[in-house]
PDB file of N, CA and C in Angstrom:
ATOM      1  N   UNK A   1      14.144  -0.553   0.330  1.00  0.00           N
ATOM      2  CA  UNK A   1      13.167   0.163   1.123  1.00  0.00           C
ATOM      3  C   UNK A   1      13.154  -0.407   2.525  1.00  0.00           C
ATOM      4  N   UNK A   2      13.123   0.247   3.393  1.00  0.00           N
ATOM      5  CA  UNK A   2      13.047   0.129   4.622  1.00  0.00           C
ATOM      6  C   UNK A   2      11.326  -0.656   5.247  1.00  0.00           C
ATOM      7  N   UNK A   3      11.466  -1.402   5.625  1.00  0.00           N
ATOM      8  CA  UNK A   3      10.152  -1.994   6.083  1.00  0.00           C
ATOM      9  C   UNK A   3      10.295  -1.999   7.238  1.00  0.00           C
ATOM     10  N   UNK A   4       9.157  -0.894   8.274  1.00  0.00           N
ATOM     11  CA  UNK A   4       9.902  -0.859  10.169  1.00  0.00           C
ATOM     12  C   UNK A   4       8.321  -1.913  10.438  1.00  0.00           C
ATOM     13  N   UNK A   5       7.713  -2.333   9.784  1.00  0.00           N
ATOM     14  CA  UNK A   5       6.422  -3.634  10.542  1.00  0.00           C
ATOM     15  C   UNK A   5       6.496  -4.508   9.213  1.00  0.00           C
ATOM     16  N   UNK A   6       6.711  -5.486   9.554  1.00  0.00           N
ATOM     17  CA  UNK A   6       7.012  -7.052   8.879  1.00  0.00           C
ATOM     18  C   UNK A   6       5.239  -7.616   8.994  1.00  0.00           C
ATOM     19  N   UNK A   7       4.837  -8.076   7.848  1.00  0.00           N
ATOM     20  CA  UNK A   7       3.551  -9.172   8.248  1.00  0.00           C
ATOM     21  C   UNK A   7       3.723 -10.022   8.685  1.00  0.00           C
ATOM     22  N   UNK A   8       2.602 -10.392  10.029  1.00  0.00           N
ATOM     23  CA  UNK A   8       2.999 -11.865  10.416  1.00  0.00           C
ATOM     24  C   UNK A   8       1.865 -12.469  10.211  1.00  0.00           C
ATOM     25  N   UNK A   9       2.736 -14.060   9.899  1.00  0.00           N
ATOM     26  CA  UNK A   9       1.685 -14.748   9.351  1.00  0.00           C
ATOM     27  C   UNK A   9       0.097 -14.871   9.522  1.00  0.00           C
ATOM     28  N   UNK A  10      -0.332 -14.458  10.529  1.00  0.00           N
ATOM     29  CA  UNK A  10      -1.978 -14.712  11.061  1.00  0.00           C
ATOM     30  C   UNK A  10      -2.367 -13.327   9.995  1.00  0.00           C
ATOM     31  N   UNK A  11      -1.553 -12.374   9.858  1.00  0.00           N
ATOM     32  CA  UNK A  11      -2.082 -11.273   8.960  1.00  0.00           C
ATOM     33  C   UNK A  11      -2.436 -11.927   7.937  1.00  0.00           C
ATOM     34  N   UNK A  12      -1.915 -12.679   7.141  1.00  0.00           N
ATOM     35  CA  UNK A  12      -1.969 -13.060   5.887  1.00  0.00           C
ATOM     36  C   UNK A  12      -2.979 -13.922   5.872  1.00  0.00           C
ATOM     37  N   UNK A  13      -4.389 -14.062   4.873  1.00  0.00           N
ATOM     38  CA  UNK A  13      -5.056 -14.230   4.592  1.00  0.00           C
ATOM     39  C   UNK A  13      -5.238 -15.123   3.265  1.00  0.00           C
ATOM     40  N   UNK A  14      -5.487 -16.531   3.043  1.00  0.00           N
ATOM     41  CA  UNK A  14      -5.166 -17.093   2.167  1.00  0.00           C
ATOM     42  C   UNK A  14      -6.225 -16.157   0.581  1.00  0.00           C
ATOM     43  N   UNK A  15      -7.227 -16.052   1.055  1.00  0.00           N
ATOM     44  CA  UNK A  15      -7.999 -15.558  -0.182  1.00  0.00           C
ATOM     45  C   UNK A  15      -7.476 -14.333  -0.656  1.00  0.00           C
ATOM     46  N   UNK A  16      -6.735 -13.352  -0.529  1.00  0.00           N
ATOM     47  CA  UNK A  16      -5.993 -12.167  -1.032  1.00  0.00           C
ATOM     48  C   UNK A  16      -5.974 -11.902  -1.938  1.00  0.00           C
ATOM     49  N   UNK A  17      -5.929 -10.924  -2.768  1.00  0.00           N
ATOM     50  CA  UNK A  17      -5.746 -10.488  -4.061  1.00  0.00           C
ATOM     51  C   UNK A  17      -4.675  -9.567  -3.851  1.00  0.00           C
ATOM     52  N   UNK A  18      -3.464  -9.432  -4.990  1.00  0.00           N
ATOM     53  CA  UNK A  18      -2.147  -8.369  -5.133  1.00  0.00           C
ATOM     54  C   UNK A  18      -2.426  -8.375  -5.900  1.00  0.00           C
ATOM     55  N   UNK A  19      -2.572  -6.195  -6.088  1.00  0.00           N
ATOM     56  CA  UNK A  19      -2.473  -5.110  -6.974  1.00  0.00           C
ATOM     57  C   UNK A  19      -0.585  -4.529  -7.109  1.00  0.00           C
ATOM     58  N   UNK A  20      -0.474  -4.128  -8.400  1.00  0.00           N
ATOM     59  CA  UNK A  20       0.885  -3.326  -8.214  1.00  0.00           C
ATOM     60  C   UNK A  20       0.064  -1.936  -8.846  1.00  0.00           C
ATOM     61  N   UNK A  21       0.483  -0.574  -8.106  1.00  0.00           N
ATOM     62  CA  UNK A  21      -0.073   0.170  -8.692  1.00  0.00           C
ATOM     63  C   UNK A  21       1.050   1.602  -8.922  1.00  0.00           C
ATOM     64  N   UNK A  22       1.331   2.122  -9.960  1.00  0.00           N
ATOM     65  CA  UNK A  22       2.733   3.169 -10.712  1.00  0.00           C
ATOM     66  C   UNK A  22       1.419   4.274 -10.276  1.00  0.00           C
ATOM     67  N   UNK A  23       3.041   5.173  -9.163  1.00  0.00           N
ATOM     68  CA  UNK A  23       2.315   6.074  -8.464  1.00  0.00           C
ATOM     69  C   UNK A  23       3.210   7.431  -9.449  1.00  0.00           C
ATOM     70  N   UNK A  24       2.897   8.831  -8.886  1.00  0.00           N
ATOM     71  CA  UNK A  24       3.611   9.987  -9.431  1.00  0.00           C
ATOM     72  C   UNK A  24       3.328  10.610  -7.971  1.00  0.00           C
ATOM     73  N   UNK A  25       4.254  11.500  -7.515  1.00  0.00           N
ATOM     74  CA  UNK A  25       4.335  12.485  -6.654  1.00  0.00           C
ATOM     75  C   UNK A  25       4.906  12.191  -5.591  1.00  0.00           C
ATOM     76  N   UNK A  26       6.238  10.716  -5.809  1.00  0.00           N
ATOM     77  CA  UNK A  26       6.563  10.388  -4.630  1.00  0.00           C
ATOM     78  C   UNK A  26       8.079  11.273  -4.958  1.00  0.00           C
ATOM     79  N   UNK A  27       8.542  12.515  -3.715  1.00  0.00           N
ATOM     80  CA  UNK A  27       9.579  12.802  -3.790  1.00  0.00           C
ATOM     81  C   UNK A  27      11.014  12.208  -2.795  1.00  0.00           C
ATOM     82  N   UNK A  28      10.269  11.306  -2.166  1.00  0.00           N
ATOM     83  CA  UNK A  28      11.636  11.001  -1.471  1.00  0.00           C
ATOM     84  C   UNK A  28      11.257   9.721  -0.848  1.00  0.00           C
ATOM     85  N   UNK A  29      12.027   8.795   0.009  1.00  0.00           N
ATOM     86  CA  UNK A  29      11.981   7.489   0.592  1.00  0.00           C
ATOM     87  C   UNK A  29      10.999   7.746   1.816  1.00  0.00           C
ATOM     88  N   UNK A  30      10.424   8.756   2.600  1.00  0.00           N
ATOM     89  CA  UNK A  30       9.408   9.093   3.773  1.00  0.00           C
ATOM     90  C   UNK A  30       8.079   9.085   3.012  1.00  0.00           C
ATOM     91  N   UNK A  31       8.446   9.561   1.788  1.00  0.00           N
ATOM     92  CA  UNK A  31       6.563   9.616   1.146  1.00  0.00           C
ATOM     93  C   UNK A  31       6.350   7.393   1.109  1.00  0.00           C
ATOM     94  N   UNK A  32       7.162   6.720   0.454  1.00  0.00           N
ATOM     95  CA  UNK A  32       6.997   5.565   0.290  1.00  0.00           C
ATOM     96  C   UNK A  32       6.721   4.841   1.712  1.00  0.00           C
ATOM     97  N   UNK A  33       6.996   5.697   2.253  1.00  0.00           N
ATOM     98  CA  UNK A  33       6.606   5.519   4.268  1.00  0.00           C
ATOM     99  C   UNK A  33       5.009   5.622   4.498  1.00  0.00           C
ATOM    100  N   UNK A  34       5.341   6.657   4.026  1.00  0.00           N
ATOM    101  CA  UNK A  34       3.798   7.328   4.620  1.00  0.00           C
ATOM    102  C   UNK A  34       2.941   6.895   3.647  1.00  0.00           C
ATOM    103  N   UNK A  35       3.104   6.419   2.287  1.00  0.00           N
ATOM    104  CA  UNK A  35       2.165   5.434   1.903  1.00  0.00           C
ATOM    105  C   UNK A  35       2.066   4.094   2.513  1.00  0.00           C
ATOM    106  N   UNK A  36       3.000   3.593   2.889  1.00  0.00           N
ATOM    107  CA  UNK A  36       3.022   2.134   3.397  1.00  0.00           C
ATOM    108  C   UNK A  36       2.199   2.241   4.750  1.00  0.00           C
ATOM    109  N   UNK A  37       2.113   3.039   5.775  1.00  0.00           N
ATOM    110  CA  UNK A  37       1.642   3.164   6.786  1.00  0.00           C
ATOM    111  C   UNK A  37      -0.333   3.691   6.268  1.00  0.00           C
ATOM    112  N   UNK A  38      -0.352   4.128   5.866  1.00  0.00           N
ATOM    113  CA  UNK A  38      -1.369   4.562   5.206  1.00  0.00           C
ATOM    114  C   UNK A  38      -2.406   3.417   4.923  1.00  0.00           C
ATOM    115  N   UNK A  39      -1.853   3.163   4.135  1.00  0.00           N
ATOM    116  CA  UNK A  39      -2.364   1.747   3.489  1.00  0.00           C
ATOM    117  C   UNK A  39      -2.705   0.720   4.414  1.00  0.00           C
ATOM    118  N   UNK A  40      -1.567   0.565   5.514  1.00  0.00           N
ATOM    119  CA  UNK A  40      -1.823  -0.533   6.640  1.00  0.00           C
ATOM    120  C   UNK A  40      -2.754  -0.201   7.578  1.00  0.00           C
ATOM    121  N   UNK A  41      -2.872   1.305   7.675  1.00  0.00           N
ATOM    122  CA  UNK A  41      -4.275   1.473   8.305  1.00  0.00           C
ATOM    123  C   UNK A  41      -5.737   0.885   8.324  1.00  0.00           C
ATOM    124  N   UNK A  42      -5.671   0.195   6.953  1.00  0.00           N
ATOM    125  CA  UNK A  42      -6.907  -0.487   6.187  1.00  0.00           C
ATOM    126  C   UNK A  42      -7.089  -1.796   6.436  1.00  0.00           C
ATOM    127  N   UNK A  43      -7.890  -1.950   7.263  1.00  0.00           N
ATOM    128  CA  UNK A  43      -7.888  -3.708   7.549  1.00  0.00           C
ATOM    129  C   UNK A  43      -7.725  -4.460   6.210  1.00  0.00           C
ATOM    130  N   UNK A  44      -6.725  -5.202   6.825  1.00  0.00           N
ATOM    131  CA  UNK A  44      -6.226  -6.948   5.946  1.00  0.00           C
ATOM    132  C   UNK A  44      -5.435  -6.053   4.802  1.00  0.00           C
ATOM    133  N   UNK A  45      -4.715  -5.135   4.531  1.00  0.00           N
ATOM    134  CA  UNK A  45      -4.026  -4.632   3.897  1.00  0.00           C
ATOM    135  C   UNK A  45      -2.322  -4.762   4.389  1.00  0.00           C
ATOM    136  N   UNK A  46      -1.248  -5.364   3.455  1.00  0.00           N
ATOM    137  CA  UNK A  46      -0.081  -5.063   3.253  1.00  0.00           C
ATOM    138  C   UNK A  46       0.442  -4.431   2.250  1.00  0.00           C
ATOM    139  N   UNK A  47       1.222  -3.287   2.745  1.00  0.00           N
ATOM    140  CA  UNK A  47       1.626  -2.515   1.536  1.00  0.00           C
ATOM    141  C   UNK A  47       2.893  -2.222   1.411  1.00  0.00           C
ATOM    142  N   UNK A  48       4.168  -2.484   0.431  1.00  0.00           N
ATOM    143  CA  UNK A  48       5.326  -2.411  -0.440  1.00  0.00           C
ATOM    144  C   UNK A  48       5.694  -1.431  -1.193  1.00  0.00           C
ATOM    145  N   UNK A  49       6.037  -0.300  -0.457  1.00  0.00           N
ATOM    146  CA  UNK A  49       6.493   0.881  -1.329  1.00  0.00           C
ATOM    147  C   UNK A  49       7.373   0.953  -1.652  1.00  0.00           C
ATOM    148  N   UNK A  50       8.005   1.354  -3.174  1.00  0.00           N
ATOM    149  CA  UNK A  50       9.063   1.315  -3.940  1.00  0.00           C
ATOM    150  C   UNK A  50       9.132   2.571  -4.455  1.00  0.00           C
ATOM    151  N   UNK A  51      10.212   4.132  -3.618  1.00  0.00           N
ATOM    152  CA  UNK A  51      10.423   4.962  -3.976  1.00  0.00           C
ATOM    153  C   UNK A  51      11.241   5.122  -5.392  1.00  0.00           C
ATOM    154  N   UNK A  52      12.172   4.473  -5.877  1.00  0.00           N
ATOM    155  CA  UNK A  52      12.768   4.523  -6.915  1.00  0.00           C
ATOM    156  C   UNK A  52      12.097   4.111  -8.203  1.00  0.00           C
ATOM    157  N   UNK A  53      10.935   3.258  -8.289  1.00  0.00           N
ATOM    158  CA  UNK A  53      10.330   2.908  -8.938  1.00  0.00           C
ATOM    159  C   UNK A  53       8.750   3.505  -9.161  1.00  0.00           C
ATOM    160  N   UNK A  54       8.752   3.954  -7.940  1.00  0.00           N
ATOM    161  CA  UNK A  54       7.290   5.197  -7.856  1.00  0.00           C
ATOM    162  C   UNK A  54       6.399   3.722  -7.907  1.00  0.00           C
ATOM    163  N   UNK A  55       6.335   3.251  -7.255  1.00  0.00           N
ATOM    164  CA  UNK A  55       5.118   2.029  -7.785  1.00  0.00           C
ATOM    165  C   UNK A  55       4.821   1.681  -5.546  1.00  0.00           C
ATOM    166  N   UNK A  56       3.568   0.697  -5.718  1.00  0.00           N
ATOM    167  CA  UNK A  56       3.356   0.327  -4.147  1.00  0.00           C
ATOM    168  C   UNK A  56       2.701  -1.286  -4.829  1.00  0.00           C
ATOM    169  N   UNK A  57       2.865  -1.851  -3.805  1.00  0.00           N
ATOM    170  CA  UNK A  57       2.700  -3.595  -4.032  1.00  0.00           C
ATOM    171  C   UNK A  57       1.794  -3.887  -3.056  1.00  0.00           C
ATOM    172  N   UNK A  58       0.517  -4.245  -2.975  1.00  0.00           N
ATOM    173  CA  UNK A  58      -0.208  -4.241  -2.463  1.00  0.00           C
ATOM    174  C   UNK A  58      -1.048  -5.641  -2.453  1.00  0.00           C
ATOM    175  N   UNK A  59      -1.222  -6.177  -0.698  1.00  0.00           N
ATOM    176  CA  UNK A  59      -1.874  -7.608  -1.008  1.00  0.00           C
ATOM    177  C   UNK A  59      -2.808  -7.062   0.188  1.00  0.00           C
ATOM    178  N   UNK A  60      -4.031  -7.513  -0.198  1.00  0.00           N
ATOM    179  CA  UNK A  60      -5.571  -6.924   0.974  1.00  0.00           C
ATOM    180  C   UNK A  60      -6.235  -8.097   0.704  1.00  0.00           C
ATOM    181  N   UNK A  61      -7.286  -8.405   1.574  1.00  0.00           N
ATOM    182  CA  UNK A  61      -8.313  -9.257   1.427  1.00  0.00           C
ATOM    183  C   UNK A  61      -9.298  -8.004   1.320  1.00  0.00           C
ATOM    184  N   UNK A  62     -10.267  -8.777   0.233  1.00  0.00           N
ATOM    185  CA  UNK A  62     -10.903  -7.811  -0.289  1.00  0.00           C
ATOM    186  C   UNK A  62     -12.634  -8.121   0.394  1.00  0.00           C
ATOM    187  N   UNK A  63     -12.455  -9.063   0.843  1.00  0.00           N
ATOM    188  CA  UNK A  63     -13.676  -9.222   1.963  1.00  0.00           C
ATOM    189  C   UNK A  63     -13.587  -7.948   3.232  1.00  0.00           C
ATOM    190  N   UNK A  64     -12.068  -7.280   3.335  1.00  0.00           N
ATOM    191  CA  UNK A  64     -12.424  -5.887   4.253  1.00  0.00           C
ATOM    192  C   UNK A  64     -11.925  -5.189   3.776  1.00  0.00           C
ATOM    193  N   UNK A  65     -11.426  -5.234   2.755  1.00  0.00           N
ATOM    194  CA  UNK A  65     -11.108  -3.375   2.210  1.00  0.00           C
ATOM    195  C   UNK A  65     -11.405  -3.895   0.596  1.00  0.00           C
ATOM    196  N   UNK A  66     -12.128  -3.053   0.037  1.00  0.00           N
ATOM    197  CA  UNK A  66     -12.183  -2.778  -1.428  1.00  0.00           C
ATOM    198  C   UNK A  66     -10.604  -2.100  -2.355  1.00  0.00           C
ATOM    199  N   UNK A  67     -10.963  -2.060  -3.498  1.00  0.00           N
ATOM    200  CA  UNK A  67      -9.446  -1.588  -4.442  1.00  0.00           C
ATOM    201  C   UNK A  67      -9.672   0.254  -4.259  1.00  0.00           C
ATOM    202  N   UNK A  68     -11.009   0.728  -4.508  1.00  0.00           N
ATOM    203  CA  UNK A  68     -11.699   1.786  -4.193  1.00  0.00           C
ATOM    204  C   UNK A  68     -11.183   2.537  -2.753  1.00  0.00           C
ATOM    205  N   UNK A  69     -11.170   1.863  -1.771  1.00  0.00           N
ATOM    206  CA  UNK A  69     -10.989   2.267  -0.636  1.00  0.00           C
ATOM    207  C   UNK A  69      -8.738   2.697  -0.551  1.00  0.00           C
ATOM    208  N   UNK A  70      -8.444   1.543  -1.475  1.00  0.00           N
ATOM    209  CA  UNK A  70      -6.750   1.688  -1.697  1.00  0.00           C
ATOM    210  C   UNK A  70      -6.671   2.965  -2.289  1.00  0.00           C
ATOM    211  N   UNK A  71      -7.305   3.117  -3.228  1.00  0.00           N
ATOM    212  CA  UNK A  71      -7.021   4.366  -4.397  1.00  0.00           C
ATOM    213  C   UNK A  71      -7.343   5.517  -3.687  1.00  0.00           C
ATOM    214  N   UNK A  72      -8.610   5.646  -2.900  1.00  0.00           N
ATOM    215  CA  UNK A  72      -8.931   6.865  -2.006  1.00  0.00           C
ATOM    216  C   UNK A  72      -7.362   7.467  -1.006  1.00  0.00           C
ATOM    217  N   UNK A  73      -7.088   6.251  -0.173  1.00  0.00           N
ATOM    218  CA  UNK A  73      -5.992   6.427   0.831  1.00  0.00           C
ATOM    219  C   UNK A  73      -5.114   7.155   0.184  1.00  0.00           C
ATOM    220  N   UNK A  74      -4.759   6.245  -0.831  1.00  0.00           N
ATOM    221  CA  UNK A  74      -3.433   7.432  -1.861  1.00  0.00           C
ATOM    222  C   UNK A  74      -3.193   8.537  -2.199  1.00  0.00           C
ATOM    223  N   UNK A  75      -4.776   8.764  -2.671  1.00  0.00           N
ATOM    224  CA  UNK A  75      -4.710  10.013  -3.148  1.00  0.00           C
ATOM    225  C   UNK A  75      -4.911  11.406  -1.841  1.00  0.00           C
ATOM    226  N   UNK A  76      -5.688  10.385  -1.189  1.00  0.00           N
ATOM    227  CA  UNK A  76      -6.251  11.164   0.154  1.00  0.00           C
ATOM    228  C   UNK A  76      -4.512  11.758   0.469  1.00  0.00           C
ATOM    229  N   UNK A  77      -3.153  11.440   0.863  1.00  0.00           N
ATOM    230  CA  UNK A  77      -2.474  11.870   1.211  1.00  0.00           C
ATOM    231  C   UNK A  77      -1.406  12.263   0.035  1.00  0.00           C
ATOM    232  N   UNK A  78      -2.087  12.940  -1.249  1.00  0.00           N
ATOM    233  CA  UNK A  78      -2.017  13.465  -2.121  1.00  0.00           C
ATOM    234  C   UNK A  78      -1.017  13.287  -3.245  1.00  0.00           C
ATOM    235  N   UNK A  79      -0.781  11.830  -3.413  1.00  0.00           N
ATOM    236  CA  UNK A  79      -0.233  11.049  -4.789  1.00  0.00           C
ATOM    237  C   UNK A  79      -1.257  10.277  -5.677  1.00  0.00           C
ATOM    238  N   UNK A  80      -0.921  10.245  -6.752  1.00  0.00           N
ATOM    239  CA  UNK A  80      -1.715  10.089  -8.163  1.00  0.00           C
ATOM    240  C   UNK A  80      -1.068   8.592  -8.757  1.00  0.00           C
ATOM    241  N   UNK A  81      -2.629   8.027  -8.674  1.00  0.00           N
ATOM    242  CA  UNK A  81      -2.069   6.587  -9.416  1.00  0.00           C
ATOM    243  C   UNK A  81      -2.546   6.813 -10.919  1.00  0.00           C
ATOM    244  N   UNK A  82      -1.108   6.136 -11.703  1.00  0.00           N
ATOM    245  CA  UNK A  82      -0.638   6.592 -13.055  1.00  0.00           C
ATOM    246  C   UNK A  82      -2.051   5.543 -13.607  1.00  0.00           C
TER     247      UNK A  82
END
């Protein structure tokens, strides 16, 4: 997968929590885009999309974004977590 913004370290947040979450409705390597960008919209969120695997890897501090607020984004741009 193509990653065009790398985290840098000051992003990363020692208290973090990583979710992996098995998506459905990804048809091609631009949807795993446009989730990854999506997602990074969300303060203290990094996100790892894996088109071949339909899945996204996800590390947020949850002091600014909730798991609630991840699941909305997703679906908001209309993929379904399995």
């Amino acid at each position: 997968m193509f990653h065009l913004f790398k985290p840098k370290k000051k992003d990363i947040v020692p208290d973090t929590e990583s979710i992996t979450l098995k998506l459905t409705g990804l048809h091609c390597s631009s949807c795993a885009v446009n989730i990854d960008l999506a997602l990074e919209d969300l303060p203290g969120v990094i996100a790892k999309t894996n088109y071949a695997k339909s899945e996204t890897r996800i590390t947020f501090d949850p002091s600014q974004t909730t798991q609630d607020q991840i699941h909305f984004a997703i679906r908001d741009l209309g993929y379904e977590i399995v």
